[in-house]
N, C-alpha and C. Protein backbone atom coordinates (compact mmCIF):
# COMPACT_ATOMS: atom_id res chain seq x y z
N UNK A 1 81.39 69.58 242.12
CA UNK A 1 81.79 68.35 242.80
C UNK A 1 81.21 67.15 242.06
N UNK A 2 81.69 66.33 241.56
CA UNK A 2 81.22 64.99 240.85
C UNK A 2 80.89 64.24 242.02
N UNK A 3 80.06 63.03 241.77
CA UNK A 3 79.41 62.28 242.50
C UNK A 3 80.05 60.41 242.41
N UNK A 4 80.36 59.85 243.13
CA UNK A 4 80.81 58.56 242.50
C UNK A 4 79.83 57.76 242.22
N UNK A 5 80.01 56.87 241.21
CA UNK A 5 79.15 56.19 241.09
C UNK A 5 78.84 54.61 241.33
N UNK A 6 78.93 55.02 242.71
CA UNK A 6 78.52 52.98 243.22
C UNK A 6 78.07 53.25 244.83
N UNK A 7 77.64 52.01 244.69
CA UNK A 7 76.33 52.42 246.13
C UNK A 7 77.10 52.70 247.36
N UNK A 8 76.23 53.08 248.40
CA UNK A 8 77.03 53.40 249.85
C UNK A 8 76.92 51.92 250.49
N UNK A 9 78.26 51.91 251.00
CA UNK A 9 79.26 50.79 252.02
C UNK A 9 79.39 49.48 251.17
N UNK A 10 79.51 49.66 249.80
CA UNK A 10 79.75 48.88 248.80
C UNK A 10 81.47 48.93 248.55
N UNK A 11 82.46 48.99 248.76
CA UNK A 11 84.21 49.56 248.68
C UNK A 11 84.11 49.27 246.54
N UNK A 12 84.65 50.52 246.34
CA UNK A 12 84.94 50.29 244.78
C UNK A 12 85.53 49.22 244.45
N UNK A 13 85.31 48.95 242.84
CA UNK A 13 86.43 47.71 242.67
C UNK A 13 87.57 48.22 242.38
N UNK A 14 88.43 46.90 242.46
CA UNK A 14 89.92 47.20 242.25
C UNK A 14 90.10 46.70 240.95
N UNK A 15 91.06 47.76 240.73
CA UNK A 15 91.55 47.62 239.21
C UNK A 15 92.45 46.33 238.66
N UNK A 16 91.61 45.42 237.96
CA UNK A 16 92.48 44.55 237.64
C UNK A 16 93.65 44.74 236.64
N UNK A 17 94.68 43.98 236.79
CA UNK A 17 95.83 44.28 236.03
C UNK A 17 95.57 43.66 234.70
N UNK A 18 96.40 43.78 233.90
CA UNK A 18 95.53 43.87 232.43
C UNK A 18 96.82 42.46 231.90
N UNK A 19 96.08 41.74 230.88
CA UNK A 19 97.23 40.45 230.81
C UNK A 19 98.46 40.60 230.28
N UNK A 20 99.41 39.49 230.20
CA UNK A 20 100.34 39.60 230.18
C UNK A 20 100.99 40.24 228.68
N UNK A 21 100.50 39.81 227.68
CA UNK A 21 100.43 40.36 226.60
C UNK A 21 100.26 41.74 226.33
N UNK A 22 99.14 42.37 227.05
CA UNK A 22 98.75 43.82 226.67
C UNK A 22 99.33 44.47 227.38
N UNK A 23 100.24 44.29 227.89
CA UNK A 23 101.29 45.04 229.17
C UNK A 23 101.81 45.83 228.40
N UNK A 24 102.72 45.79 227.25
CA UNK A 24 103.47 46.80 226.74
C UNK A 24 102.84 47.57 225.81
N UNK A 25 101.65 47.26 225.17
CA UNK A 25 100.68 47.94 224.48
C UNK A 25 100.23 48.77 225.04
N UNK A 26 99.74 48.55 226.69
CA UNK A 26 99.12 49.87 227.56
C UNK A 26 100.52 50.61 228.54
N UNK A 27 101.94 50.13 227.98
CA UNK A 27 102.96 51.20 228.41
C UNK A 27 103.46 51.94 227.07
N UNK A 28 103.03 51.37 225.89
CA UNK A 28 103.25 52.11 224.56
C UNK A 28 103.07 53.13 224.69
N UNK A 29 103.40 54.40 223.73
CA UNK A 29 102.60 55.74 223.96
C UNK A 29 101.67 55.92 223.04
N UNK A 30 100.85 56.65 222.89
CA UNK A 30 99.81 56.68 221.86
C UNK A 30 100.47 56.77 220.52
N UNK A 31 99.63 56.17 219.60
CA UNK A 31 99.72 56.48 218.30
C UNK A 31 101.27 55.36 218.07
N UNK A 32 101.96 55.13 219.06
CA UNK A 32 103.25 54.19 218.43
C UNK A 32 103.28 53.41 217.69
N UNK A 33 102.32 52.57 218.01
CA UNK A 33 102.41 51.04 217.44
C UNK A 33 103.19 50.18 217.96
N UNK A 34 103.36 48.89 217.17
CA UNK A 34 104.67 47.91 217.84
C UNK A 34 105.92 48.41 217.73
N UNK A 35 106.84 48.33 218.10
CA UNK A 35 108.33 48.48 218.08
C UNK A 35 108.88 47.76 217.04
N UNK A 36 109.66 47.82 215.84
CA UNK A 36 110.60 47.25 215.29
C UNK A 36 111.58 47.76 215.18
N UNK A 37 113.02 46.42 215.21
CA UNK A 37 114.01 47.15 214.86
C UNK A 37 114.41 47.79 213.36
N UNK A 38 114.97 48.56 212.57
CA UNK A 38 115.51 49.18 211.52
C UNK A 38 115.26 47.71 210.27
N UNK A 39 116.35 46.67 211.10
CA UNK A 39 116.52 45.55 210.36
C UNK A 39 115.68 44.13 209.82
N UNK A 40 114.49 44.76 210.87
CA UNK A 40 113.41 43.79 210.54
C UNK A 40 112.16 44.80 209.43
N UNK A 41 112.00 46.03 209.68
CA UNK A 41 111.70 46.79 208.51
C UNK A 41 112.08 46.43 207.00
N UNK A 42 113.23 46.60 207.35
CA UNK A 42 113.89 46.64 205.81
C UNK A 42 115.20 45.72 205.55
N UNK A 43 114.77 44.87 204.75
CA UNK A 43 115.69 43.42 204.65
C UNK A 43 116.81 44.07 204.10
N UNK A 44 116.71 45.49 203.24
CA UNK A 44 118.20 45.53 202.08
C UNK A 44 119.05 46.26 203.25
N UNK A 45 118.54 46.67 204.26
CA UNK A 45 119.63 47.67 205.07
C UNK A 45 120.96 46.56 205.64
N UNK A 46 121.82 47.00 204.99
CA UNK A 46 122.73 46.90 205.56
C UNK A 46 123.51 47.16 207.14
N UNK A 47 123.38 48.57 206.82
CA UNK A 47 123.84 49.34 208.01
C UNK A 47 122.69 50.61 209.18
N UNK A 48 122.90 50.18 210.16
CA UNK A 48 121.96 50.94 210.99
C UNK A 48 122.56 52.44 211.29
N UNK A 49 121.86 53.18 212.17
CA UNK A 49 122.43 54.73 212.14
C UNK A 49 123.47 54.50 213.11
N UNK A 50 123.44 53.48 214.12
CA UNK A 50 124.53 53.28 214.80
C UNK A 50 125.58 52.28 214.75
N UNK A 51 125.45 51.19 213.37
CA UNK A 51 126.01 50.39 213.21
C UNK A 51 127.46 51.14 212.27
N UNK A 52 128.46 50.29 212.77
CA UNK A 52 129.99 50.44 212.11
C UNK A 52 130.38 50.16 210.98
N UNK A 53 130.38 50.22 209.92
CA UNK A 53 132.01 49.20 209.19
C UNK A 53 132.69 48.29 210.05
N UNK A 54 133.14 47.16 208.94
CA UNK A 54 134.55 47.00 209.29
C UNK A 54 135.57 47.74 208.69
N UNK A 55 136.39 48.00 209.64
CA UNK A 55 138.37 48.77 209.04
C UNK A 55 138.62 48.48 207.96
N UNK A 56 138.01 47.17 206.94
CA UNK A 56 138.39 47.26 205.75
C UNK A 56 137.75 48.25 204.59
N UNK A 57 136.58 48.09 205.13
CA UNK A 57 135.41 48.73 204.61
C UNK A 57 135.48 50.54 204.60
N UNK A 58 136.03 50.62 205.95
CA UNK A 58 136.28 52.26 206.23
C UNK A 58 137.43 52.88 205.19
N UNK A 59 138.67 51.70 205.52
CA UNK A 59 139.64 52.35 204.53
C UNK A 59 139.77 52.60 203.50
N UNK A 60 138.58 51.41 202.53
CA UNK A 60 138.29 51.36 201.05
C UNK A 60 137.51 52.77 200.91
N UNK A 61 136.05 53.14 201.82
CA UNK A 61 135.71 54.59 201.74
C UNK A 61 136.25 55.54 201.91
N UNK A 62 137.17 55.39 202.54
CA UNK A 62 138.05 56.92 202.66
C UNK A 62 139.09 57.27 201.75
N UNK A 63 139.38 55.73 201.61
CA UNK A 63 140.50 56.11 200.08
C UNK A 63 139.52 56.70 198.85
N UNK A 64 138.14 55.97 198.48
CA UNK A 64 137.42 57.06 197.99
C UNK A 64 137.24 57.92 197.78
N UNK A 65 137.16 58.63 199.04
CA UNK A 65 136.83 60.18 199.62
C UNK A 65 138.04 60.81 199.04
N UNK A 66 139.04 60.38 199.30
CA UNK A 66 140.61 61.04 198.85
C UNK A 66 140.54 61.06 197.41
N UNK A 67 140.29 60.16 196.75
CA UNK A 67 140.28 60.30 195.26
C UNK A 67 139.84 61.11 194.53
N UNK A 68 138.46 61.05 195.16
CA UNK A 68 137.34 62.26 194.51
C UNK A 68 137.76 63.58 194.57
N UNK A 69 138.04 64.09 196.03
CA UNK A 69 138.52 65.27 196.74
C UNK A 69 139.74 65.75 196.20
N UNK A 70 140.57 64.59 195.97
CA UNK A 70 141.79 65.03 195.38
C UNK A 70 141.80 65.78 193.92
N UNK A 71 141.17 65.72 192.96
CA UNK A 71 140.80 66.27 191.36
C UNK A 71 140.61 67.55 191.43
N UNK A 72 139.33 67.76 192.54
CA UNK A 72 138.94 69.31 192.65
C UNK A 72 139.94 69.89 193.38
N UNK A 73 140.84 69.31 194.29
CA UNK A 73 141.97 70.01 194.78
C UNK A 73 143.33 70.46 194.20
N UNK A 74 143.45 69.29 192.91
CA UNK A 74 144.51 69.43 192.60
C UNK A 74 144.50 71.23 191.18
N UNK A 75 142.94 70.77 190.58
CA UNK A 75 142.48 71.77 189.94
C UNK A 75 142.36 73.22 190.69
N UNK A 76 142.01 73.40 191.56
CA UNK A 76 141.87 74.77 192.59
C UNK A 76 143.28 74.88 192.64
N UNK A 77 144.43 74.09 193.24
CA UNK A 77 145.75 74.64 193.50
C UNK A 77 146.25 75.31 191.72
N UNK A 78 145.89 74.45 190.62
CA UNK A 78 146.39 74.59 189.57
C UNK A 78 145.94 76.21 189.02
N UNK A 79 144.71 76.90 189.56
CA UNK A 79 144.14 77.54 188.94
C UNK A 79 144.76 79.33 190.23
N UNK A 80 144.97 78.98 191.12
CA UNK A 80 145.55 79.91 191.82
C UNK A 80 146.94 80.56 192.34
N UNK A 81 147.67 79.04 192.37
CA UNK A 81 149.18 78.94 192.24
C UNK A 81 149.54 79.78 191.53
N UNK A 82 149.57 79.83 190.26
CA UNK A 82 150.54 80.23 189.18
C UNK A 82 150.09 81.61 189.30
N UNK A 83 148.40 82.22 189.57
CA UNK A 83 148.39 83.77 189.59
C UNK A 83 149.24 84.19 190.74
N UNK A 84 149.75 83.69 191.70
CA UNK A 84 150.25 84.33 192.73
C UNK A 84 151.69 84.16 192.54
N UNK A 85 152.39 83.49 191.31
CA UNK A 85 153.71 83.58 190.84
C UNK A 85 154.10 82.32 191.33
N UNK A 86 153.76 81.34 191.70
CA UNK A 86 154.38 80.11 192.48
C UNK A 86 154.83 79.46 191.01
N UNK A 87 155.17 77.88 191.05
CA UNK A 87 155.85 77.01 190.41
C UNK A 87 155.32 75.84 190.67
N UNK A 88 155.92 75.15 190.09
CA UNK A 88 155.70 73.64 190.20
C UNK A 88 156.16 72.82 191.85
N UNK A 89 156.98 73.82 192.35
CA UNK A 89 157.50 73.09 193.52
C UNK A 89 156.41 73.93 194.39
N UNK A 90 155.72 75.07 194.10
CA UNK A 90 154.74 75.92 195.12
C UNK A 90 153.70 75.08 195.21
N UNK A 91 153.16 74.89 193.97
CA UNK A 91 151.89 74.22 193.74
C UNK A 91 151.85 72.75 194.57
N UNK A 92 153.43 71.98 194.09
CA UNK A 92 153.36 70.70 195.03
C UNK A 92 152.92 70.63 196.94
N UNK A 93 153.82 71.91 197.69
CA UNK A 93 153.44 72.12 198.91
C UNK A 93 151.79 72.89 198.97
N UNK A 94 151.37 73.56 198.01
CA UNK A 94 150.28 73.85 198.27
C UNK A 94 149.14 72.75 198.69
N UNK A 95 149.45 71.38 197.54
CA UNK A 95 148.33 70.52 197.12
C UNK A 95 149.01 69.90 198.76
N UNK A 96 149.51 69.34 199.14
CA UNK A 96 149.89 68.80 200.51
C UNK A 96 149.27 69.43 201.65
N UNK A 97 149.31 70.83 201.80
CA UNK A 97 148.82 71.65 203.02
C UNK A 97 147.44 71.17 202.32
N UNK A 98 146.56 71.56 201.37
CA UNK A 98 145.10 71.31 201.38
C UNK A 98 145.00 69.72 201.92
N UNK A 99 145.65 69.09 201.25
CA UNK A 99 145.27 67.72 201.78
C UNK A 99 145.31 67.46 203.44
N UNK A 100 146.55 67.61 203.88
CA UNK A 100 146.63 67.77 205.56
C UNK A 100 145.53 68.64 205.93
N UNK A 101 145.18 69.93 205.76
CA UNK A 101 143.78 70.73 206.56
C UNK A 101 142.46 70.60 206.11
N UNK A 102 142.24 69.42 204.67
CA UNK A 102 141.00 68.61 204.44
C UNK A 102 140.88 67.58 205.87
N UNK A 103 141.90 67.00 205.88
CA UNK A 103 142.14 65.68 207.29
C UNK A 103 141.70 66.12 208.20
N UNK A 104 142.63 67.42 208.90
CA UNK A 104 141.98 67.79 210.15
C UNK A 104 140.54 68.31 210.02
N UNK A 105 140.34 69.17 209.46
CA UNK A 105 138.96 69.70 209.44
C UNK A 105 137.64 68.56 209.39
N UNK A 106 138.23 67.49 208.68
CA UNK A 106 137.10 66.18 208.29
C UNK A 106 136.97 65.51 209.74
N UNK A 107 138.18 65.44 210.65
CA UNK A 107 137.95 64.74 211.62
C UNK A 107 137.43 66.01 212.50
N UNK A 108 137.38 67.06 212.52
CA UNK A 108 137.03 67.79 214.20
C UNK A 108 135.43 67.61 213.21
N UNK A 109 135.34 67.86 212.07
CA UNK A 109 133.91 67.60 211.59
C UNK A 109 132.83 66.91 212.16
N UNK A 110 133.79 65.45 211.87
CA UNK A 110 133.04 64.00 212.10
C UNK A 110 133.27 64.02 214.06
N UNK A 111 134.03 64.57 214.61
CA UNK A 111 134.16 64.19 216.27
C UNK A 111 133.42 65.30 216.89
N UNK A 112 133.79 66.81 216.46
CA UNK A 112 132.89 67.42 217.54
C UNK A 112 131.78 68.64 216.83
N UNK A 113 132.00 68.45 215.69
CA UNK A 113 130.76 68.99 214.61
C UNK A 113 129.80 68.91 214.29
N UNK A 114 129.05 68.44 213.14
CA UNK A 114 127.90 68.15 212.61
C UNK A 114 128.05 66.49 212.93
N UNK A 115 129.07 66.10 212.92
CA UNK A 115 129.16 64.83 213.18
C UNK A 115 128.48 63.61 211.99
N UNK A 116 128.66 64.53 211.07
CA UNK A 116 128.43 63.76 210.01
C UNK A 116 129.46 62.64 208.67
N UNK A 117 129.05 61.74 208.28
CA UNK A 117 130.41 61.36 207.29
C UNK A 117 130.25 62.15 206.43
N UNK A 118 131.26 63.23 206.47
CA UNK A 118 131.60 64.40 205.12
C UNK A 118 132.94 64.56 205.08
N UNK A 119 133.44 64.99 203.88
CA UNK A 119 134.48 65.00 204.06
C UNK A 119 134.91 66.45 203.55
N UNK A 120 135.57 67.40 204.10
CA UNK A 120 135.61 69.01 203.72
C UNK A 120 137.14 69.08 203.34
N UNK A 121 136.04 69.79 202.00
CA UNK A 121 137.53 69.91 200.82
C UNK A 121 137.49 71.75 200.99
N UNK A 122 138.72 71.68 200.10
CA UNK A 122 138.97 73.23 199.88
C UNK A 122 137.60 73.95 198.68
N UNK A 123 136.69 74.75 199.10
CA UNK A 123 136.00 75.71 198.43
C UNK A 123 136.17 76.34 197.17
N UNK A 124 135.20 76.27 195.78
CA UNK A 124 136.01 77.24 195.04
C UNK A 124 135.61 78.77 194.94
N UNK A 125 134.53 78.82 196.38
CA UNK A 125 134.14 79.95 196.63
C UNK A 125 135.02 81.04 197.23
N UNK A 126 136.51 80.68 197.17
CA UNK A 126 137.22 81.84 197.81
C UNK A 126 138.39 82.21 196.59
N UNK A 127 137.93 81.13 194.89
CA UNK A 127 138.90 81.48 194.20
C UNK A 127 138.88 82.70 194.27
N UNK A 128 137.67 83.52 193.33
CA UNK A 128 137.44 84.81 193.06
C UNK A 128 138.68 86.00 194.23
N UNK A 129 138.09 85.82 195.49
CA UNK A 129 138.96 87.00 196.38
C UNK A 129 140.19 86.56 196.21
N UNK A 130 140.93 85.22 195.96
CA UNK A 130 142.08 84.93 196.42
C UNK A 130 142.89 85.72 195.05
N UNK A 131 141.95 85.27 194.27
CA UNK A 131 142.26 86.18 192.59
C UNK A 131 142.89 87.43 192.93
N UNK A 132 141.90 88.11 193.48
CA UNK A 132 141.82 89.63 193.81
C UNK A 132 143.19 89.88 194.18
N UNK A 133 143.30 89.17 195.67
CA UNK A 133 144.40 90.04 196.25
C UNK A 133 145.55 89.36 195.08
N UNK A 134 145.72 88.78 194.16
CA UNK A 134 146.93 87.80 193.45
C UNK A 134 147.08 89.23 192.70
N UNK A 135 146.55 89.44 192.67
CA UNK A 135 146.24 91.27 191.21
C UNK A 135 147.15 92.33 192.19
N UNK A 136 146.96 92.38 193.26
CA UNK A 136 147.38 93.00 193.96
C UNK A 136 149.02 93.04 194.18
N UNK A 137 149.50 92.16 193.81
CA UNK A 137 151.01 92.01 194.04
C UNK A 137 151.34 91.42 192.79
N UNK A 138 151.03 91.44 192.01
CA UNK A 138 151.26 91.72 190.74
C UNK A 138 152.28 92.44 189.79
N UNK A 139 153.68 92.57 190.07
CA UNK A 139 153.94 94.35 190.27
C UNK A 139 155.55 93.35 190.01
N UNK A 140 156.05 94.68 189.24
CA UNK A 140 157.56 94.03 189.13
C UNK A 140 158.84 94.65 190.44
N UNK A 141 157.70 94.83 191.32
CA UNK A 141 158.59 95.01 192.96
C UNK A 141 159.60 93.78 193.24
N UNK A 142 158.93 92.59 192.81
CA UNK A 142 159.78 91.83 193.61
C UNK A 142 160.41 91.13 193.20
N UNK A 143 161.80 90.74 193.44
CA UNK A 143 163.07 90.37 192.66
C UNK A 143 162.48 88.93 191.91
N UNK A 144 161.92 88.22 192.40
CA UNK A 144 161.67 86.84 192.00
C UNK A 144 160.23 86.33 192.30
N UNK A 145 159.59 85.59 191.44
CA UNK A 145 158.28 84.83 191.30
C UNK A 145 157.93 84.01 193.01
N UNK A 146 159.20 83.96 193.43
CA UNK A 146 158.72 82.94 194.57
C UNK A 146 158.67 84.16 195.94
N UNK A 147 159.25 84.91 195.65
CA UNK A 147 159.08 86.14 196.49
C UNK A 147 157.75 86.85 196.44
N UNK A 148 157.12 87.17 194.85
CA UNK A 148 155.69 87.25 195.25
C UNK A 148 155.05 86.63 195.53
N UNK A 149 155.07 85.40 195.42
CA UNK A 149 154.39 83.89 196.07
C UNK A 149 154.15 83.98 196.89
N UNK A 150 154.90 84.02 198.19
CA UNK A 150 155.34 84.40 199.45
C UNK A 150 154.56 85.43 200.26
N UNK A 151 154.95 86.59 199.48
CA UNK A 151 154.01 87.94 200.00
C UNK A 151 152.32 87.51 199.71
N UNK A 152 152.34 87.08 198.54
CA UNK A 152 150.59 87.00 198.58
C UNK A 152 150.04 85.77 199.35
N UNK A 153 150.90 84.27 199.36
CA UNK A 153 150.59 83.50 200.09
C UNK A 153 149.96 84.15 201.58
N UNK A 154 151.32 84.98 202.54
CA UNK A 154 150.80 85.64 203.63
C UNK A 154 149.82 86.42 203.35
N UNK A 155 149.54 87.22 202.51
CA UNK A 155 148.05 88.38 202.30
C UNK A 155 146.87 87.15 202.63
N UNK A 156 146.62 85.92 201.38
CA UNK A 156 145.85 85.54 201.44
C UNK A 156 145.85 84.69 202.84
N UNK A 157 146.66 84.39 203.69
CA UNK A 157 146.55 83.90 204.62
C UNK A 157 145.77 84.75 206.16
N UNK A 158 146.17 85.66 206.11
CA UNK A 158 145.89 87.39 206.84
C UNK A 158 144.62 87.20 206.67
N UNK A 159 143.69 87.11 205.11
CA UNK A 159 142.55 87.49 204.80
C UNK A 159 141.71 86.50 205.67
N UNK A 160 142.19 85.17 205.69
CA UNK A 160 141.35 83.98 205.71
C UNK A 160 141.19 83.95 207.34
N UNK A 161 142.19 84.09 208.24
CA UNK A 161 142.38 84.33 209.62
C UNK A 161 141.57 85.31 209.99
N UNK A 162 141.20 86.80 209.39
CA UNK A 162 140.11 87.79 210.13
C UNK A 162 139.00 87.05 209.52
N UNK A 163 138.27 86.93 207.98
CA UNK A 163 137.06 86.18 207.94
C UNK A 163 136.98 84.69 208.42
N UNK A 164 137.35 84.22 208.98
CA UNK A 164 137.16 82.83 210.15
C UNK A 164 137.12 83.40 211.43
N UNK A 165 137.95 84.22 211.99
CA UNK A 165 137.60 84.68 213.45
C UNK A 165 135.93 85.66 213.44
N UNK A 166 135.54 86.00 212.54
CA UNK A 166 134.46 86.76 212.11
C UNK A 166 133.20 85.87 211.77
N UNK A 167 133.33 84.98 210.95
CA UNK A 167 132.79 83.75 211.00
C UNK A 167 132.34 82.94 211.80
N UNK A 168 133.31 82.71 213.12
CA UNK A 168 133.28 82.41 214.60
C UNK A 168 132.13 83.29 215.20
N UNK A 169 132.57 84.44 215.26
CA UNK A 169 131.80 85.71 216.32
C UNK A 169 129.99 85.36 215.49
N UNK A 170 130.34 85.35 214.50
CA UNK A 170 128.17 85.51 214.14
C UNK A 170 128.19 83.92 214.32
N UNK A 171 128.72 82.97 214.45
CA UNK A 171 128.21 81.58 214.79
C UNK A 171 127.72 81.37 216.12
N UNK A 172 128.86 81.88 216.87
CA UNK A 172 128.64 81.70 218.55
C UNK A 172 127.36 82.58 218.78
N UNK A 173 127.85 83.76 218.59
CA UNK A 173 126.73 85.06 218.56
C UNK A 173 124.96 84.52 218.57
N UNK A 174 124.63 83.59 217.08
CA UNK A 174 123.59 83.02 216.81
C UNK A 174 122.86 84.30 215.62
N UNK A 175 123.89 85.54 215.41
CA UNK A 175 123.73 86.40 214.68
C UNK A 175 123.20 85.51 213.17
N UNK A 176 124.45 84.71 212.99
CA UNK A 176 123.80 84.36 211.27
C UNK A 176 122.59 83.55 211.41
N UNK A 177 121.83 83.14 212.43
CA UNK A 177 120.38 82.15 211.84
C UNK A 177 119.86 83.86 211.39
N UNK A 178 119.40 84.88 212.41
CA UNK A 178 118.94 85.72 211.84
C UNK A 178 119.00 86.23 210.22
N UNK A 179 120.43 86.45 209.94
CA UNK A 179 120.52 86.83 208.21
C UNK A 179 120.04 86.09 207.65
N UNK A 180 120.28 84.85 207.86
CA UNK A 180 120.29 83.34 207.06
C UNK A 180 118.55 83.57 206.22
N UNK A 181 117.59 83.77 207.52
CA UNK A 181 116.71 84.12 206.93
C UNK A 181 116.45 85.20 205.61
N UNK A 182 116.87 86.10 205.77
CA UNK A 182 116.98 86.78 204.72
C UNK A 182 117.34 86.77 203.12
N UNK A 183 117.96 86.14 203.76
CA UNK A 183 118.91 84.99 202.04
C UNK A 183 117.57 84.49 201.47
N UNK A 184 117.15 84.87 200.32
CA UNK A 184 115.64 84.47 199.30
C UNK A 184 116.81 83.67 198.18
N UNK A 185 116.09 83.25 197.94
CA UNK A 185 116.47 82.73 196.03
C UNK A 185 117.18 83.93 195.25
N UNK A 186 116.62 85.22 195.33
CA UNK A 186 116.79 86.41 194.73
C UNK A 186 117.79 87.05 195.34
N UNK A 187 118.24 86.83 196.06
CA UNK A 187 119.86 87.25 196.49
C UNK A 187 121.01 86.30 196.26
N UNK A 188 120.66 84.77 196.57
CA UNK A 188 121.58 83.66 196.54
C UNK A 188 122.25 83.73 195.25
N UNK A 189 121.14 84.00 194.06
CA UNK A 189 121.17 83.89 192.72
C UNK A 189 122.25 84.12 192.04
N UNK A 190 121.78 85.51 191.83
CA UNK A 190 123.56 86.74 191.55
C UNK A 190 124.63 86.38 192.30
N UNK A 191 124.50 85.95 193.17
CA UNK A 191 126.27 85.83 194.02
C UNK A 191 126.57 84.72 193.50
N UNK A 192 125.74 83.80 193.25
CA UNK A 192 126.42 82.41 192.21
C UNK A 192 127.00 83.04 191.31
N UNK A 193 125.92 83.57 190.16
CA UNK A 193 126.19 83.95 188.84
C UNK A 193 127.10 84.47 189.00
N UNK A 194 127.86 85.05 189.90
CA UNK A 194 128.73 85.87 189.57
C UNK A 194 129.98 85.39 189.93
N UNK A 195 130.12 84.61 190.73
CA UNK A 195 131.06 83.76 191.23
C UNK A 195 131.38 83.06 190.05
N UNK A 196 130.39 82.16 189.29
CA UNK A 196 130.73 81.40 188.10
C UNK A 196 131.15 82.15 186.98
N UNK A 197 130.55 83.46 186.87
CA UNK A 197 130.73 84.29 185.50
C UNK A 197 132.46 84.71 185.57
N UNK A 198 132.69 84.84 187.48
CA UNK A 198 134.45 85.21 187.20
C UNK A 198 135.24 83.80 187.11
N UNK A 199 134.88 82.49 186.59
CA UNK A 199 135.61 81.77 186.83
C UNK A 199 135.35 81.20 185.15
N UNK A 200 134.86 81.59 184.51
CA UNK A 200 134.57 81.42 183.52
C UNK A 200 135.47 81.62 182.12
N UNK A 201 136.22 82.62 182.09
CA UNK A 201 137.12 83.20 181.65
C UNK A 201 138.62 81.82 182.21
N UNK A 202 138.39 81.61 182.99
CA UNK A 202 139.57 80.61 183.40
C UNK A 202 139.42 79.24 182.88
N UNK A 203 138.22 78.75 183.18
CA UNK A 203 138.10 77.54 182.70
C UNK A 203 137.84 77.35 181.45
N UNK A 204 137.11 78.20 180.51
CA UNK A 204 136.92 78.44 179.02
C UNK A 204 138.01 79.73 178.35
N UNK A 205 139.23 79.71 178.79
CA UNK A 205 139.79 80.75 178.23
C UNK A 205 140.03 81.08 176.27
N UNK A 206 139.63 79.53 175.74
CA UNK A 206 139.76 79.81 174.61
C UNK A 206 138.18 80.19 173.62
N UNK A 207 137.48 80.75 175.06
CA UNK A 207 135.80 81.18 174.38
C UNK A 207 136.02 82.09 174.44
């Protein structure tokens, strides 16, 4: 039992309120300090984490974004098209569908995703398999180039629909943080190398 310390039939004192100034210093939390905003920190900032563009500003960046995105896209369609027998008129609807499902994917991105400004292009991590199955129909079965087009277009489409619904299941699941761990330097490694070593032959074909 502690003892108080002030005499008997003396009433404690009352706590005076502290001045007007040190009011928000003693509602601060420890260790805070003063409050500043972003913009009084740092004179070069432009833009805050919640501050906008203007619409002119947005459209000039996104036409950006399209420019850039567009090279590596137009190169990926150029480099897969033609193994799967397509043409010049295949390749044209190809480069269109990437562009339309870069759009959507960038906006469910930026609205109910990471919610970050990114903009998601087509991968050249799925040349290699898309290769694969292109080998696969390969074959003088089918009367015309746009007919195997066709058939492998759907294969590779088939493929991409079970690994995304699969993709889904260990996301929701929370299965992949577990693997994720597992992934060292010493596994990541080789699956590059090897990814680049089969694309190598394509892009340097005259080495």
């Amino acid at each position: 039992m502690g003892e108080m310390n002030h005499q008997p039939g003396v009433p404690p004192p009352v706590g005076v309120p502290p001045p007007m100034g040190m009011q928000p210093m003693m509602n601060a939390p420890v260790g805070a300090g003063a409050m500043h905003q972003p913009y009084e920190q740092f004179n070069q900032l432009n833009y805050c984490v919640h501050s906008n563009p203007s619409w002119v500003q947005v459209a000039g960046l996104a036409f950006l974004h399209y420019l850039v995105m567009l090279g590596s896209t137009v190169m990926l369609v150029s480099i897969i098209v033609p193994a799967m027998g397509g043409g010049p008129g295949e390749k044209a609807r190809v480069i269109q569908a990437f562009l339309f499902v870069s759009g959507i994917n960038t906006l469910l991105q930026t609205l109910v995703g990471t919610r970050l400004p990114t903009v998601m292009n087509a991968s050249f991590a799925f040349v290699v398999p898309v290769l694969s199955i292109a080998r696969q129909f390969n074959t003088n079965d089918f009367e015309s180039n746009h007919e195997r087009f066709v058939h492998t277009m759907r294969a590779t489409q088939g493929a991409l629909i079970v690994a995304s619904i699969l993709n889904m299941i260990l996301g929701y699941s929370r299965a992949w943080g577990a693997f994720a761990k597992k992934f060292s330097p010493v596994i990541m490694t080789p699956v590059v190398c090897v990814v680049g070593l089969g694309l190598f032959q394509i892009g340097f074909p005259q080495v």
